[in-house]
Protein backbone atom coordinates (compact mmCIF):
# COMPACT_ATOMS: atom_id res chain seq x y z
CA UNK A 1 77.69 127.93 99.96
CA UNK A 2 76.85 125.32 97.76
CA UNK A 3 79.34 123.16 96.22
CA UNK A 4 82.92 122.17 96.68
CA UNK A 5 85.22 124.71 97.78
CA UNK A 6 88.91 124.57 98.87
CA UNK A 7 90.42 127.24 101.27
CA UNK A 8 94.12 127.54 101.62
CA UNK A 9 94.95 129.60 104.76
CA UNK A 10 97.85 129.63 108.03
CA UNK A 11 96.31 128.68 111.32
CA UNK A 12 98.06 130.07 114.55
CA UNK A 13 101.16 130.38 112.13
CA UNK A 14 101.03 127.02 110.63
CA UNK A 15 100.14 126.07 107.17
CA UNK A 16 96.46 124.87 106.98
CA UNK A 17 94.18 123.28 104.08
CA UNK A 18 89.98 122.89 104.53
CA UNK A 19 87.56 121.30 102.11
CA UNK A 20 84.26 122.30 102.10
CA UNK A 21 80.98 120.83 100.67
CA UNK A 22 77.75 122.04 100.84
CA UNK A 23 79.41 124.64 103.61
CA UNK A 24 79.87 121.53 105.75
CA UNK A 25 83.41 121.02 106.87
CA UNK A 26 85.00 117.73 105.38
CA UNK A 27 88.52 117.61 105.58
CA UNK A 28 90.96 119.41 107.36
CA UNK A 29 95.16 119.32 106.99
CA UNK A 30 97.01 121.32 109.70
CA UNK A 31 100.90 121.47 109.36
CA UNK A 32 102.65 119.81 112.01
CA UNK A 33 105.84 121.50 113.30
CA UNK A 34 109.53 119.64 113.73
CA UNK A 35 107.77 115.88 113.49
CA UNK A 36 109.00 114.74 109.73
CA UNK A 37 106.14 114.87 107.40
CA UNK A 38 104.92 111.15 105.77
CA UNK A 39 106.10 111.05 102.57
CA UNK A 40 109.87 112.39 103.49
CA UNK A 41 112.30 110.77 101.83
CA UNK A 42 116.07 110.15 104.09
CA UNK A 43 119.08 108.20 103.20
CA UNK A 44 119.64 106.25 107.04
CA UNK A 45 121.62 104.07 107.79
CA UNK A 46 120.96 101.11 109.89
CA UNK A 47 121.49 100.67 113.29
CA UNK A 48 120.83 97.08 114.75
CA UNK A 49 118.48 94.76 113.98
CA UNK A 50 115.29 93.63 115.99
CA UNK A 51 115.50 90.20 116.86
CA UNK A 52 112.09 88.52 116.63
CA UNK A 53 110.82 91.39 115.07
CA UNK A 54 112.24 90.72 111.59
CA UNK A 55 112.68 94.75 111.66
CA UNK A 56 115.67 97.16 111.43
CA UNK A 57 116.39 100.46 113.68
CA UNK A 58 118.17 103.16 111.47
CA UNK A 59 119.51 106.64 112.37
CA UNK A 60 118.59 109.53 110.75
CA UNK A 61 119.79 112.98 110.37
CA UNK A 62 120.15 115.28 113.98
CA UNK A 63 120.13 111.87 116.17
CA UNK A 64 116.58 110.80 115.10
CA UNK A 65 115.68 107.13 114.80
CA UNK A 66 113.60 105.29 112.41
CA UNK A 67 111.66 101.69 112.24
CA UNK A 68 111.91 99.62 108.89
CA UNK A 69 109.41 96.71 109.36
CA UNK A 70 110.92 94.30 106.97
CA UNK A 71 114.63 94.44 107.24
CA UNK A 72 115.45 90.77 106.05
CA UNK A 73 119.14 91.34 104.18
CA UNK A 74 120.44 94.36 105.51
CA UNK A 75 123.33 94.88 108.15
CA UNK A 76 124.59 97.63 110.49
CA UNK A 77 126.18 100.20 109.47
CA UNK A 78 124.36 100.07 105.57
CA UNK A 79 122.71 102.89 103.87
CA UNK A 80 119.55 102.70 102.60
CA UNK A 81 116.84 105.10 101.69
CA UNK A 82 113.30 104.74 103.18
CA UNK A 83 110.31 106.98 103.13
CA UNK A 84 108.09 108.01 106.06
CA UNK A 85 104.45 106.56 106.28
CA UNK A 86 103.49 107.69 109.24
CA UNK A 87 103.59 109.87 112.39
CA UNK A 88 105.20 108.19 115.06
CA UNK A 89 103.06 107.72 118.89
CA UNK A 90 104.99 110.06 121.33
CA UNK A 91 108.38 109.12 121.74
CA UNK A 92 108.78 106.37 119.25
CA UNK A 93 111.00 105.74 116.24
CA UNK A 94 109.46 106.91 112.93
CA UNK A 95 107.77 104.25 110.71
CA UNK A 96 109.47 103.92 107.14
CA UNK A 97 109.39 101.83 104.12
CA UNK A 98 112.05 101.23 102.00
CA UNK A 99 109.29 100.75 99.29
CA UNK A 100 109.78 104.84 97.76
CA UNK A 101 107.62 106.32 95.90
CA UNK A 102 107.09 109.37 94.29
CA UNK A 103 103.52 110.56 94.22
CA UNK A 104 101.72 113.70 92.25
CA UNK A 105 98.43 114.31 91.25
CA UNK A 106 98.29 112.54 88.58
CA UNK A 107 101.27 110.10 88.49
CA UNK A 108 102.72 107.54 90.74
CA UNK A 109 106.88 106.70 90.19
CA UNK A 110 107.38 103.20 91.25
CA UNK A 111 111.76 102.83 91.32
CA UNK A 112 111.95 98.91 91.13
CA UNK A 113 108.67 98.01 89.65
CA UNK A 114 108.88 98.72 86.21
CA UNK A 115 105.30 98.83 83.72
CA UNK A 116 102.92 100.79 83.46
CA UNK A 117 99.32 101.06 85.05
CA UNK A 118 95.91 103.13 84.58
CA UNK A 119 93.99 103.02 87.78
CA UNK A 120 90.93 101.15 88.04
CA UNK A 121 88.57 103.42 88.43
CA UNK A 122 88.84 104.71 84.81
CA UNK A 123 86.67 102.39 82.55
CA UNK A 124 86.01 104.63 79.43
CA UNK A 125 88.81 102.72 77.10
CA UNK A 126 89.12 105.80 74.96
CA UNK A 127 90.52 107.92 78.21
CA UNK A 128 93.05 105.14 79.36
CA UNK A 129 93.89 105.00 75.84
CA UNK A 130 94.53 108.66 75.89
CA UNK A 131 96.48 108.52 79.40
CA UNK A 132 98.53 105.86 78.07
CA UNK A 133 99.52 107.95 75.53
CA UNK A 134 100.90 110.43 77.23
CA UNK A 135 102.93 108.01 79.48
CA UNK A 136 104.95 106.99 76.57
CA UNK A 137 105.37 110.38 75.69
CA UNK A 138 107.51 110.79 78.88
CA UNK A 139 109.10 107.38 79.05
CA UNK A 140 109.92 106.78 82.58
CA UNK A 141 113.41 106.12 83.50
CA UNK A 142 115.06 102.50 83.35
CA UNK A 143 113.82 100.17 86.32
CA UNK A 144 110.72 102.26 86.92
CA UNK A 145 107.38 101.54 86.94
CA UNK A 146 104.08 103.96 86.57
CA UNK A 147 100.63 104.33 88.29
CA UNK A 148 98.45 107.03 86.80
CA UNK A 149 96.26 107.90 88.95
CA UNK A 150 92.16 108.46 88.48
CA UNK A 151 92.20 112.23 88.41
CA UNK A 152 94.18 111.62 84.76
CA UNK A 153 90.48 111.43 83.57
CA UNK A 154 89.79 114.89 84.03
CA UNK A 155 93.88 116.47 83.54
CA UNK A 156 94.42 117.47 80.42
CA UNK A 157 97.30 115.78 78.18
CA UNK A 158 100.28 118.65 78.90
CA UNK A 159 99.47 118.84 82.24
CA UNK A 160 99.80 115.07 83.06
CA UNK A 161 102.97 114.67 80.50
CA UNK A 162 104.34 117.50 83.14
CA UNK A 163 103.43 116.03 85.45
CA UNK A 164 105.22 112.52 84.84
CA UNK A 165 108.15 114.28 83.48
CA UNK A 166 108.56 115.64 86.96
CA UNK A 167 107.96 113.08 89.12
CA UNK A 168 111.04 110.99 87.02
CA UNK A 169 113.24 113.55 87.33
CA UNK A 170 112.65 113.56 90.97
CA UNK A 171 112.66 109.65 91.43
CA UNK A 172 115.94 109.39 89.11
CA UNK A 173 117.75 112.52 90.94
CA UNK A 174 116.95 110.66 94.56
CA UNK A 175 117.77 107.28 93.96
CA UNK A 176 121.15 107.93 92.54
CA UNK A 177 122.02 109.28 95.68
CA UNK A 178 122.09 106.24 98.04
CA UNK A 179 125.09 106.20 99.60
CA UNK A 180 126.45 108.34 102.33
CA UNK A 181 125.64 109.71 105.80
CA UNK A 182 122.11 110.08 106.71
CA UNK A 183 120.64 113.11 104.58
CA UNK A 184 117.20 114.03 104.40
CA UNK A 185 116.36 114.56 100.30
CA UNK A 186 113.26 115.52 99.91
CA UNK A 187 110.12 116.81 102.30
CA UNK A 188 106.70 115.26 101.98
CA UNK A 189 103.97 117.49 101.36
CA UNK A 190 102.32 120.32 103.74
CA UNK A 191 98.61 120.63 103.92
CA UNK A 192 98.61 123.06 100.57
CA UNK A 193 100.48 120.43 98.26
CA UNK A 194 98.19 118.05 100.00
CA UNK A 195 95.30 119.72 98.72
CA UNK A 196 96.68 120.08 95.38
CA UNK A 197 97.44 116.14 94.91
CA UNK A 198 94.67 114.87 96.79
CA UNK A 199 91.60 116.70 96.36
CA UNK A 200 91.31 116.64 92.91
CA UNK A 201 87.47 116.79 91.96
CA UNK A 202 86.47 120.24 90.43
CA UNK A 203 86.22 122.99 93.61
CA UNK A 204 86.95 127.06 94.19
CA UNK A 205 90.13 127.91 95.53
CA UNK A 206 90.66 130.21 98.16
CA UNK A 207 93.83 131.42 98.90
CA UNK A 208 92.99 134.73 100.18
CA UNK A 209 94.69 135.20 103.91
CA UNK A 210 91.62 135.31 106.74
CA UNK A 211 89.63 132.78 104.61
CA UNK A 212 89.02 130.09 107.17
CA UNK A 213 87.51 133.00 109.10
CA UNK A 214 85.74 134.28 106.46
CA UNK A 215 84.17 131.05 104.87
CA UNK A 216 83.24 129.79 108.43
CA UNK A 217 85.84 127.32 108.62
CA UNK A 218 86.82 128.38 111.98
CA UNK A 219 83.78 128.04 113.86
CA UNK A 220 83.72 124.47 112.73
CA UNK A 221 86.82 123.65 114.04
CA UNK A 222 85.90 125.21 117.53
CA UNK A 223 83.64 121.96 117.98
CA UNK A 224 86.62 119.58 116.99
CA UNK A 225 87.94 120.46 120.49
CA UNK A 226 84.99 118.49 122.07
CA UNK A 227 84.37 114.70 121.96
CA UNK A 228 80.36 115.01 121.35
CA UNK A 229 79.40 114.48 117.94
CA UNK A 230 76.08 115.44 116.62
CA UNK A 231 74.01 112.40 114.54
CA UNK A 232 70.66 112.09 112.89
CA UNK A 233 67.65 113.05 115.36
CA UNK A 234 68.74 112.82 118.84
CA UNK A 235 71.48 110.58 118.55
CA UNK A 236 75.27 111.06 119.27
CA UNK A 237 78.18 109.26 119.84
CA UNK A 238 81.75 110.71 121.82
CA UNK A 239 84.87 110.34 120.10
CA UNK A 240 87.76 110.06 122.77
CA UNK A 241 91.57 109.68 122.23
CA UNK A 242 93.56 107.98 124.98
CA UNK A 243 96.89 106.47 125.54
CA UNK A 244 96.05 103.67 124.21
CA UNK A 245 92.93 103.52 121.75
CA UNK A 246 90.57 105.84 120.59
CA UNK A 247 87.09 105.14 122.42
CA UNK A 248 83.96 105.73 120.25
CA UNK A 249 80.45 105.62 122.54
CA UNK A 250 77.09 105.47 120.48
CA UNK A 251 73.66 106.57 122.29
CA UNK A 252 70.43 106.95 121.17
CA UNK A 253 69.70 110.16 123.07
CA UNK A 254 65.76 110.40 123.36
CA UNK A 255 64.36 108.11 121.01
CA UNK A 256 63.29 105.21 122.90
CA UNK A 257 61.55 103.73 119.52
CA UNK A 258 62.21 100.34 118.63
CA UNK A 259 64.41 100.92 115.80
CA UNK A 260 66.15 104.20 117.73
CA UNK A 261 69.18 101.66 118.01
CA UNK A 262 69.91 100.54 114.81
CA UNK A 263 69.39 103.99 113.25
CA UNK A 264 71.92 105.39 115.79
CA UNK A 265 74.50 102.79 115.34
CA UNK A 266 74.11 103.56 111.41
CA UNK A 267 74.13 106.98 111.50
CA UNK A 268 77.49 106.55 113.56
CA UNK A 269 78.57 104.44 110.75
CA UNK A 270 78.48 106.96 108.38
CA UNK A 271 79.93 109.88 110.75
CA UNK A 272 82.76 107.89 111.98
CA UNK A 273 85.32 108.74 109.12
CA UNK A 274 84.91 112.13 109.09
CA UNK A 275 84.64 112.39 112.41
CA UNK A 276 87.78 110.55 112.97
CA UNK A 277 89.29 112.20 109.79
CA UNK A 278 88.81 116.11 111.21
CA UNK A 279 90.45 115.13 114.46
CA UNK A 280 93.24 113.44 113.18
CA UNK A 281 92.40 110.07 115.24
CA UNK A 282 94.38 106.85 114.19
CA UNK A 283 95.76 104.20 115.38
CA UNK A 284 93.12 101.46 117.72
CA UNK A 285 90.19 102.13 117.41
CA UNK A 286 87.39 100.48 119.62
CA UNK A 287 83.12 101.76 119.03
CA UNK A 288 80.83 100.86 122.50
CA UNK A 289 77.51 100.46 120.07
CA UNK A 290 74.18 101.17 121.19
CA UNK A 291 72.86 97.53 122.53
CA UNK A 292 71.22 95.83 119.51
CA UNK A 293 70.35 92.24 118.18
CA UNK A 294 73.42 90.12 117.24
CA UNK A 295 71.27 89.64 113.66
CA UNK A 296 71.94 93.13 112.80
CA UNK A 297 75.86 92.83 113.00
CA UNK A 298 75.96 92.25 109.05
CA UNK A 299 74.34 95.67 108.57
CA UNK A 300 76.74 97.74 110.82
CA UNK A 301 79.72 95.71 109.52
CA UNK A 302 78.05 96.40 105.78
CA UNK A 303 77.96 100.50 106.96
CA UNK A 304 81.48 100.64 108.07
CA UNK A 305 82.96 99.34 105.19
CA UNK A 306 80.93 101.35 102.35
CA UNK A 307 81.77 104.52 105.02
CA UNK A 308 85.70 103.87 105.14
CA UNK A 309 85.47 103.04 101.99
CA UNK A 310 85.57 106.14 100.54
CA UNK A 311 87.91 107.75 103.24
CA UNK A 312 91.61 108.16 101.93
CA UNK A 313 92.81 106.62 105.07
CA UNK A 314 93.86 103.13 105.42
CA UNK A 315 91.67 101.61 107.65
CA UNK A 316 90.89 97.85 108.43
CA UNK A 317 88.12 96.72 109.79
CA UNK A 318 89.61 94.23 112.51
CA UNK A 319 86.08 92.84 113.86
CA UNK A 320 83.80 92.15 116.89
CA UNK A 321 85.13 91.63 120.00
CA UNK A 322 83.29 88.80 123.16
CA UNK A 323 81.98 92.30 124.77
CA UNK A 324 80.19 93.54 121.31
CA UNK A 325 82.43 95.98 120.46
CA UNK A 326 83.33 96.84 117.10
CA UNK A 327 87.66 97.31 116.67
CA UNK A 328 89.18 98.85 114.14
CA UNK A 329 92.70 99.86 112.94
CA UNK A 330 93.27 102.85 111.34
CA UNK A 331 96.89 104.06 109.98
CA UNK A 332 98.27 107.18 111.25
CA UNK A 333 98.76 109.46 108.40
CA UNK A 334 98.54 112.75 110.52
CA UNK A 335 98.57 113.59 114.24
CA UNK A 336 95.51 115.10 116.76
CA UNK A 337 94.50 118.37 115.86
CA UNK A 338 96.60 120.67 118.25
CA UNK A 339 94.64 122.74 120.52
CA UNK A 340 95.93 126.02 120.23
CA UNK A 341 94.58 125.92 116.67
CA UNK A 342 91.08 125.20 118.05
């Protein structure tokens, strides 16, 4: 099928979200179960401080622990509310910020940053005009602050004024409530809210049960479960997740042309994100290019960044390494796709 086209489905009893374009699988959001989901919000309190670190351990709710990076000013035994970024590598404390935000499709509540911001990406001055509007229609709370985000563009007026209404309500409701035991207030997001914030271009919906099988989304998953990845002519690459980085591998396959190396490490470029992005790969990140010229680094360093440019996933480009490989560091939003849904 041609087009965009969301399906909204359960997976092996979990809570599942695909995007589709062109047929092609894009993105894919598979409900964890018991780990908290990023975007949680707790009241902790903290536990001891890291010395060296600069950070702060804090307890959670049901004996769980938590990692604030910066926790310059704070002392046992203080409560504190934080928000998870992350999924935390087996057996670790969860990453938090105490930097909360509240984040819809359309609006961002900032509690301690107070103004008011269009993003970027909207240059027509007549629709930031119009988005502006409608902020001071709402008139956030005292103290907060407001991003709008780019898919304003395309909401209409009611539905963003909702929209920021609800997202203050939220924000003001939460941070009142401070002080106390550790609580959890508010869940992030499962795959189908996901969908609804985050993939906000024009699409159909599917929300019909059976439609991953039906739209083909499950036979695309069945390859997820193997490391080769398919690239342009003969080329591949093998995406590998160990203990301790993820290993990427580029070959040229059976083109033994001149070029055959450049054009593989390219087209690995370009698959890379969604690659990674399917699987649910973060963290270190380490690509074994096909052997080229050190005078085409520019062009594969140029490649990566247009290619995670436009992946929603934080990811820095860290550099080359004395062996010619290529590092990266990408921030883990969700975990590894778990076999039994494959």
């Amino acid at each position: 099928m041609k087009g965009r086209m969301i399906v909204l489905d359960h997976v092996a009893g979990r809570e599942a979200a695909a995007l589709m374009i062109d047929g092609k699988l894009q993105d894919l959001l598979i409900d964890d179960e018991g780990a908290p989901r990023p975007g949680s919000i707790f009241r902790a309190v903290c536990d001891r401080p890291l010395k060296g670190q600069g950070g702060m351990m804090l307890r959670l709710p049901e004996g769980e622990t938590a990692f604030l990076r910066q926790g310059k000013g704070l002392a046992p035994g203080q409560a504190i509310l934080v928000q998870v970024t992350g999924y935390a590598d087996g057996g670790k404390a969860i990453p938090v910020t105490d930097r909360v935000l509240f984040k819809s499709r359309y609006a961002i509540v900032t509690p301690g940053k107070p103004g008011i911001n269009v993003s970027r990406s909207i240059k027509d001055d007549d629709a930031r005009e119009r988005i502006l509007a409608c902020a001071h229609e709402v008139e956030v709370s005292d103290g907060f602050g407001l991003i709008l985000r780019s898919s304003c563009e395309n909401g209409s007026d009611d539905d963003i004024i909702e929209d920021i209404a609800a997202m203050d309500a939220m924000a003001s409701a939460i941070m009142a409530d401070a002080t106390g035991d550790p609580e959890a207030l508010t869940d992030g997001d499962g795959p189908h809210g996901l969908a609804w914030r985050e993939w906000v271009e024009p699409a159909t919906v599917v929300t019909d049960a059976g439609g991953f099988e039906d739209h083909g989304v499950l036979d695309q998953m069945a390859t997820l479960g193997q490391p080769r990845v398919a690239l342009e002519a003969s080329a591949f690459m093998y995406v590998e997740p160990t203990r301790a980085l993820v290993a990427v591998d580029v070959n040229t396959g059976g083109d033994t042309s001149p070029a055959s190396t450049l054009k593989a490490n390219l087209a690995a470029c370009k698959a890379l994100p969604r690659a990674l992005r399917l699987r649910g790969l973060g963290g270190q990140i380490v690509i074994d290019l096909a052997p080229m010229s050190k005078a085409h680094r520019k062009q594969i360093e140029s490649a990566l960044r247009s290619a995670f440019k436009a992946d929603g996933i934080d990811t820095a480009l860290v550099g080359w390494t004395p062996l010619g490989h290529y590092e990266l560091q990408r921030k883990r939003e969700r975990l590894p796709v778990p076999l039994e849904v494959l």
